[in-house]
Protein backbone atom coordinates (compact mmCIF):
# COMPACT_ATOMS: atom_id res chain seq x y z
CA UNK A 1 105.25 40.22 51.88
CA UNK A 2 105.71 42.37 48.86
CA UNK A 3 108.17 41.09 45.91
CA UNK A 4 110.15 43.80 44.32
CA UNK A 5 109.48 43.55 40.52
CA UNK A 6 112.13 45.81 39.38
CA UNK A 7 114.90 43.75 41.18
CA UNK A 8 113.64 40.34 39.48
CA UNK A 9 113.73 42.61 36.48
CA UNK A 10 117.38 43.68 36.66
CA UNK A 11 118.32 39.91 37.70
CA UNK A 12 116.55 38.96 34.34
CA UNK A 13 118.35 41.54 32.25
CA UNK A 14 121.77 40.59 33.68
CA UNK A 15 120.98 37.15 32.41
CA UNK A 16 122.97 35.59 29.46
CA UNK A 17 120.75 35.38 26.36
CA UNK A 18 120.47 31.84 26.56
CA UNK A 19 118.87 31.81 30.01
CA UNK A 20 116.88 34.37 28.96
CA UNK A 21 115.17 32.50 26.71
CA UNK A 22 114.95 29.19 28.65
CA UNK A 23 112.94 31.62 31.36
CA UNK A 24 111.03 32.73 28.60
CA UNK A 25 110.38 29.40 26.97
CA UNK A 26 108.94 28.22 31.06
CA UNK A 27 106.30 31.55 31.17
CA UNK A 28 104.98 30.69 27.06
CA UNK A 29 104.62 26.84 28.47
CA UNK A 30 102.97 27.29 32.07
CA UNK A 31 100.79 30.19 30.33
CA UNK A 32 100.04 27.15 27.68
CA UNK A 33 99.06 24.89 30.33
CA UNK A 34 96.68 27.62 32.00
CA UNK A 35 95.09 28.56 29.01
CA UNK A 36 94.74 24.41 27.32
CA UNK A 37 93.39 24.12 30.92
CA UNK A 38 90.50 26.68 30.65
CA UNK A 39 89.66 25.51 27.31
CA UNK A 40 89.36 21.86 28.93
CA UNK A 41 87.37 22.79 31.32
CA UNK A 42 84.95 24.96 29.26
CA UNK A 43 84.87 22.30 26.61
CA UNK A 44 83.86 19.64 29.47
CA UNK A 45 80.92 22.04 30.57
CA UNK A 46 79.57 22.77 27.11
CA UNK A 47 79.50 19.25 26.37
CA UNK A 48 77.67 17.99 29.48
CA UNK A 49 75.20 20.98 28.44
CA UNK A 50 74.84 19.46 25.09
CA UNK A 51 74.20 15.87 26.97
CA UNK A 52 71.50 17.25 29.29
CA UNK A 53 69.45 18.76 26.45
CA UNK A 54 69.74 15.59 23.98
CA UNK A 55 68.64 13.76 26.60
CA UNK A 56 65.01 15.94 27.12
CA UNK A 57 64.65 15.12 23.18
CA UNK A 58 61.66 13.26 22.40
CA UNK A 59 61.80 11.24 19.27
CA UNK A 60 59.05 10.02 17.57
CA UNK A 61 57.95 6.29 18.33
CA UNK A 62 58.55 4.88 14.96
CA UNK A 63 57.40 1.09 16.16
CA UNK A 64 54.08 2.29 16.02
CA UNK A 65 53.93 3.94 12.84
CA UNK A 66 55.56 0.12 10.89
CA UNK A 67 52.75 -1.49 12.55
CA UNK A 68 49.99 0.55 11.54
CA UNK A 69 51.04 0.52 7.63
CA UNK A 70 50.41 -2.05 4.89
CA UNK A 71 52.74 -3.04 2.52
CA UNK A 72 51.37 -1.98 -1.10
CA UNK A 73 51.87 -4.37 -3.67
């Protein structure tokens, strides 16, 4: 199946203005979409990234260190 650019093209150009613009108004929305959806989805990875490596952080054990002072007086 091969779709024949230059006739969509022509069909396009014959358009009235108005149309012309709602058709363009459809591509800058569904190429919105695609791109907000990439972003998403790269956002959604980079934070799970950030999730795995807090979670190999190993924090100091601060019970032990109120314990083993005295309060000065």
């Amino acid at each position: 199946m091969k779709i024949d650019f230059k006739a969509y093209l022509q069909k396009l150009q014959n358009l009235p203005e108005d149309k012309k613009k709602i058709v363009l108004w459809v591509i800058v929305a569904v190429l919105a979409v695609v791109m907000g959806l990439f972003w998403a989805v790269g956002a959604i990875n980079s934070l799970s990234k950030i999730g795995e490596s807090a979670g190999n952080i190993e924090l100091p054990e601060f019970d032990n260190i109120l314990q083993n002072t005295t309060p000065s007086n």
